[in-house]
Protein backbone atom coordinates (compact mmCIF):
# COMPACT_ATOMS: atom_id res chain seq x y z
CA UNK A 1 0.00 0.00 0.00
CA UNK A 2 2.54 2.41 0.73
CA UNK A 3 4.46 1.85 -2.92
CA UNK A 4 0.77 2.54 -3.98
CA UNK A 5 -0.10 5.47 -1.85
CA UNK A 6 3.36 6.94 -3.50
CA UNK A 7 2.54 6.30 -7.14
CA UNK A 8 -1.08 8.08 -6.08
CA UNK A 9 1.05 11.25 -4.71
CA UNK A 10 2.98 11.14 -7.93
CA UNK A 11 0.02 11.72 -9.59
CA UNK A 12 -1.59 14.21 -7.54
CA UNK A 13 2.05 16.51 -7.99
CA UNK A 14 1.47 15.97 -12.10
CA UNK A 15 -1.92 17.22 -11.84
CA UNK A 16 -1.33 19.93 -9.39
CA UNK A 17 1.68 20.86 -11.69
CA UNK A 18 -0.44 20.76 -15.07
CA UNK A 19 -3.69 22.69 -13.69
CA UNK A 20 -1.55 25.87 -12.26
CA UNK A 21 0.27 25.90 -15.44
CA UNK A 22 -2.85 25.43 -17.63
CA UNK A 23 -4.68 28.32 -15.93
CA UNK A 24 -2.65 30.61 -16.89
CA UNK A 25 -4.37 29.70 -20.49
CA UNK A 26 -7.03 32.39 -18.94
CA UNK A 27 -5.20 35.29 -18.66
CA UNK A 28 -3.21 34.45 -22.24
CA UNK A 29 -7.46 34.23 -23.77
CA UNK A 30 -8.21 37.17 -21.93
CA UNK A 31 -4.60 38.82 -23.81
CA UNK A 32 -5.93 37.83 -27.28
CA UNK A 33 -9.78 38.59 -26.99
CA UNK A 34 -8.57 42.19 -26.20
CA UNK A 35 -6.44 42.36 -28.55
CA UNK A 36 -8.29 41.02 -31.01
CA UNK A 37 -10.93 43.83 -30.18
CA UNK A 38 -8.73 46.14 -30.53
CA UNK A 39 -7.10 45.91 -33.46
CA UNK A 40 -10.47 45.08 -35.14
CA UNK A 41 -12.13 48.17 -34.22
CA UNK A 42 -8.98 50.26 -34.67
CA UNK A 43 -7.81 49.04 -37.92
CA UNK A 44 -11.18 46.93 -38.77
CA UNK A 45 -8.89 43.96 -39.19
CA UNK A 46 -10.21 40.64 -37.92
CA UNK A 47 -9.20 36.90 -38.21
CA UNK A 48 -10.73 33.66 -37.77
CA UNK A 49 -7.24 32.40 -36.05
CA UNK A 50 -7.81 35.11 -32.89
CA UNK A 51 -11.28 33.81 -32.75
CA UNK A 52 -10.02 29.83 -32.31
CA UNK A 53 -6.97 30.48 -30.17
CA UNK A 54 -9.91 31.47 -27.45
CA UNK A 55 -11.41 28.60 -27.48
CA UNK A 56 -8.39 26.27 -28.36
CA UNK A 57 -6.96 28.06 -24.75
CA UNK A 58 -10.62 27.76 -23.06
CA UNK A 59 -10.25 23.97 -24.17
CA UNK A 60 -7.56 23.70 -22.58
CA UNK A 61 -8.28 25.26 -19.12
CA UNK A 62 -11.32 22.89 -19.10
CA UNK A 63 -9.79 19.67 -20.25
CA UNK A 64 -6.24 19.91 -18.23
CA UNK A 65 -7.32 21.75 -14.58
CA UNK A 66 -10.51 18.94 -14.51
CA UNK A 67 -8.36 16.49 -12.77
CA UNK A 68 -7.01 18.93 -10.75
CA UNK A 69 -10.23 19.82 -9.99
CA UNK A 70 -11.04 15.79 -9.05
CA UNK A 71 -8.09 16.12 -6.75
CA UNK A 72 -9.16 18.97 -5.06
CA UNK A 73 -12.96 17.44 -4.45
CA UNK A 74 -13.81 20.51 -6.32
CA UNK A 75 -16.38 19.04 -8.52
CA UNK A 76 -19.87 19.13 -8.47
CA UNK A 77 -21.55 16.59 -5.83
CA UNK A 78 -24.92 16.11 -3.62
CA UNK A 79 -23.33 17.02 -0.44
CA UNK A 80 -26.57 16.73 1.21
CA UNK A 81 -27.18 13.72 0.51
CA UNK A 82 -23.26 12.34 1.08
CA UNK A 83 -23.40 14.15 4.47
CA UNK A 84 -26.71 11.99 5.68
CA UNK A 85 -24.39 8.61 5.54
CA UNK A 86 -21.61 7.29 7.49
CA UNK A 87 -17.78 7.82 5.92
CA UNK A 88 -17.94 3.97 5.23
CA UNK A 89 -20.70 4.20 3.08
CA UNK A 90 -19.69 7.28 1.16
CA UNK A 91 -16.23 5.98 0.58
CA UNK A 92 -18.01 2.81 -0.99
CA UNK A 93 -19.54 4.94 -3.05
CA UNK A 94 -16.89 6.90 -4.21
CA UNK A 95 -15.13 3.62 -5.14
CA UNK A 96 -18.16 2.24 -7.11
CA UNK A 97 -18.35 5.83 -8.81
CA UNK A 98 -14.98 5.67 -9.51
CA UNK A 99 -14.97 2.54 -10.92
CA UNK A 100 -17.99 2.31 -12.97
CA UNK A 101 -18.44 5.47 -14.08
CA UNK A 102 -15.15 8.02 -13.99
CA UNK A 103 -12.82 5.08 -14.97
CA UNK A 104 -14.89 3.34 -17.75
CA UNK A 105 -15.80 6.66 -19.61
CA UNK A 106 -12.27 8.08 -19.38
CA UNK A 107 -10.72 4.72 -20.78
CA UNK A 108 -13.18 5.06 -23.42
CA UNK A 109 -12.51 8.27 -23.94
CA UNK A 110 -8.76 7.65 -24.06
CA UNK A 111 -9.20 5.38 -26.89
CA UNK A 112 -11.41 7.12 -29.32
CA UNK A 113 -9.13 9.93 -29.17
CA UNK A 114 -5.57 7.86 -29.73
CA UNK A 115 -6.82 7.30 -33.88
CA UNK A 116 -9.18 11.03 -33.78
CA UNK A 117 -5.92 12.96 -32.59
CA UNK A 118 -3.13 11.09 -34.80
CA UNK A 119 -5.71 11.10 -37.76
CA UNK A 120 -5.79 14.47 -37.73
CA UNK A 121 -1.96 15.08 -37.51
CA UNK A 122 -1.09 12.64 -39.89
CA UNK A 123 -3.27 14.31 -42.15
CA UNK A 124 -2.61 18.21 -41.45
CA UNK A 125 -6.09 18.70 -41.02
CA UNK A 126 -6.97 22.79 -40.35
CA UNK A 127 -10.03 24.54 -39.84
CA UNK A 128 -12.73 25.41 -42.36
CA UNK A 129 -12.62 28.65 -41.74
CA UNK A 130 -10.47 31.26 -43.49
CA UNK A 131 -7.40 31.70 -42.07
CA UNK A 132 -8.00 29.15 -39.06
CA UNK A 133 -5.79 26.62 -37.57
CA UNK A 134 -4.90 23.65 -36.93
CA UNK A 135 -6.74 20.80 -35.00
CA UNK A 136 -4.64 18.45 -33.91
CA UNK A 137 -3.57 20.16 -30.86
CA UNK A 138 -7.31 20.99 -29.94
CA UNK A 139 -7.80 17.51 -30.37
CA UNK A 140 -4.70 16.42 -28.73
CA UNK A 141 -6.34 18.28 -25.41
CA UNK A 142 -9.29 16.01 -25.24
CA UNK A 143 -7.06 12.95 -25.37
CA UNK A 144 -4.22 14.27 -22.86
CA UNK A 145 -7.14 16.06 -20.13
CA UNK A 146 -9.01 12.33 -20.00
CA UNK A 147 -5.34 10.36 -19.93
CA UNK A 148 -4.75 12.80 -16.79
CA UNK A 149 -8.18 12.21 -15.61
CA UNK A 150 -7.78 8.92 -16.05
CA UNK A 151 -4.77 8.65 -13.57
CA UNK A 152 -6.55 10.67 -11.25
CA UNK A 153 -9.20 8.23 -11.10
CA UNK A 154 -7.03 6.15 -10.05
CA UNK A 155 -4.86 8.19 -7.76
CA UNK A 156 -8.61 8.59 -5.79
CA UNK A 157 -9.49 5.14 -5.99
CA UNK A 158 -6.06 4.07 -4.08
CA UNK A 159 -6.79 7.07 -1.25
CA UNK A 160 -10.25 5.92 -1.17
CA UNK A 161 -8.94 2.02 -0.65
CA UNK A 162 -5.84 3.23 1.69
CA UNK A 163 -8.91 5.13 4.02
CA UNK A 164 -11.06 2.48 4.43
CA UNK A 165 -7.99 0.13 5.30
CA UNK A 166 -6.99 2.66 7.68
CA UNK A 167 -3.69 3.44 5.87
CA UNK A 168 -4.53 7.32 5.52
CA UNK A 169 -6.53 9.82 7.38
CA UNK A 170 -9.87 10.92 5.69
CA UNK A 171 -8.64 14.59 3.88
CA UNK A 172 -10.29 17.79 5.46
CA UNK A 173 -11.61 18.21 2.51
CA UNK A 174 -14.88 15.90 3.21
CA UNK A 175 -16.01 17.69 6.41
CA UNK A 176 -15.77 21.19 4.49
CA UNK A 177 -17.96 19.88 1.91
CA UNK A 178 -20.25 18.29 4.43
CA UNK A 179 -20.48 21.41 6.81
CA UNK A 180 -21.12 23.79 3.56
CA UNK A 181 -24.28 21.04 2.70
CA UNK A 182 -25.22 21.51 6.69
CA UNK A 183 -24.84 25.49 6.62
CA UNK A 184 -27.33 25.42 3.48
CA UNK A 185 -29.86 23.10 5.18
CA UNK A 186 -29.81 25.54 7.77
CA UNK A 187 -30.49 28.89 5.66
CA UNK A 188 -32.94 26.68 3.68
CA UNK A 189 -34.92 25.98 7.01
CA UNK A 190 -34.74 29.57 7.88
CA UNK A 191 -37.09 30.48 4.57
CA UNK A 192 -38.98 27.61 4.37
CA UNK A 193 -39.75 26.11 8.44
CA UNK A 194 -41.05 22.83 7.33
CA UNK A 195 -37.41 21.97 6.35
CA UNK A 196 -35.23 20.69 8.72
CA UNK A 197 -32.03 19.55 8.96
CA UNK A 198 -33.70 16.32 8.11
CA UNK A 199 -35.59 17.37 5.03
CA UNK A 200 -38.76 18.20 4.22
CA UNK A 201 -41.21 17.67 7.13
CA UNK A 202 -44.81 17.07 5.71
């Protein structure tokens, strides 16, 4: 377990280390939408390239800083319902989750873009638009954010294990998520008094 819980932190360092440099993809979009504005209402020059290097950089804040995101326990979750059941439970979840669902789609993922990514390269393909460019590294982001995902999935899935063995102490992060679902419950009953911190009472 411990080789395992190193490999895991060996992952979490990669994705930590790709999302911080990735977001920096938001200030470079926010460089080249303003300039694009400006020289297009200055010198009423435009082109199509400007226009996909914003979303070829958006793509790539969204498809490389989504494991960090995973790591950080950042995504989008029914803390309400997670915080009603014991830690055993939820981290059986998780694991099932995990498994089943992150896992499976990001393998799948991972393979249908190996052949869409080197198609593409091997064949120069560029945009259809006028001036545009080319695809391969757009597509190259989908297949490089769900590899990373991928190992995330199973950098949580050995913490996860490691937790329920006892090998590592449940992160912090679970009880802020769980008090944030409790302080909501509580401004919820506050408007509504047939909701407790319970649910709905009839």
């Amino acid at each position: 377990m411990k080789a395992l819980l190193s490999f895991s932190r060996s992952i979490d360092a990669l994705n930590v280390f790709v999302g911080r440099v990735a977001c920096w993809a938001i200030f470079v979009a926010i460089l080249v939408s303003a300039a694009n504005a400006v020289v297009r209402k200055m010198f009423g020059v435009s082109s199509n390239a400007w226009l996909e290097l914003q979303w070829y950089l958006f793509g790539a804040v969204f498809m490389l800083c989504a494991p960090w995101t995973l790591q950080l326990n950042e995504h989008i979750r029914i803390d309400i319902v997670a915080s009603r059941l014991s830690r055993r439970v939820t981290n059986i979840i998780e694991i099932v989750c995990i498994v089943l669902f992150l896992m499976v789609f990001s393998t799948l993922m991972v393979w249908l873009s190996v052949p869409f990514v080197f198609d593409s390269l091997k064949s120069g393909e560029t945009s259809t638009n006028a001036g545009g460019l080319i695809l391969w590294p757009a597509k190259a982001l989908i297949l490089i954010g769900f590899a990373l995902l991928l190992l995330q999935g199973v950098s949580e899935l050995i913490k996860r294990i490691a937790i329920m063995r006892g090998d590592l102490a449940e992160a912090a992060g679970a009880d802020l998520h769980e008090a944030e679902a409790e302080r909501i419950l509580h401004e919820l009953a506050k408007v509504d008094p047939r909701i407790s911190e319970g649910g709905m009472r009839p």
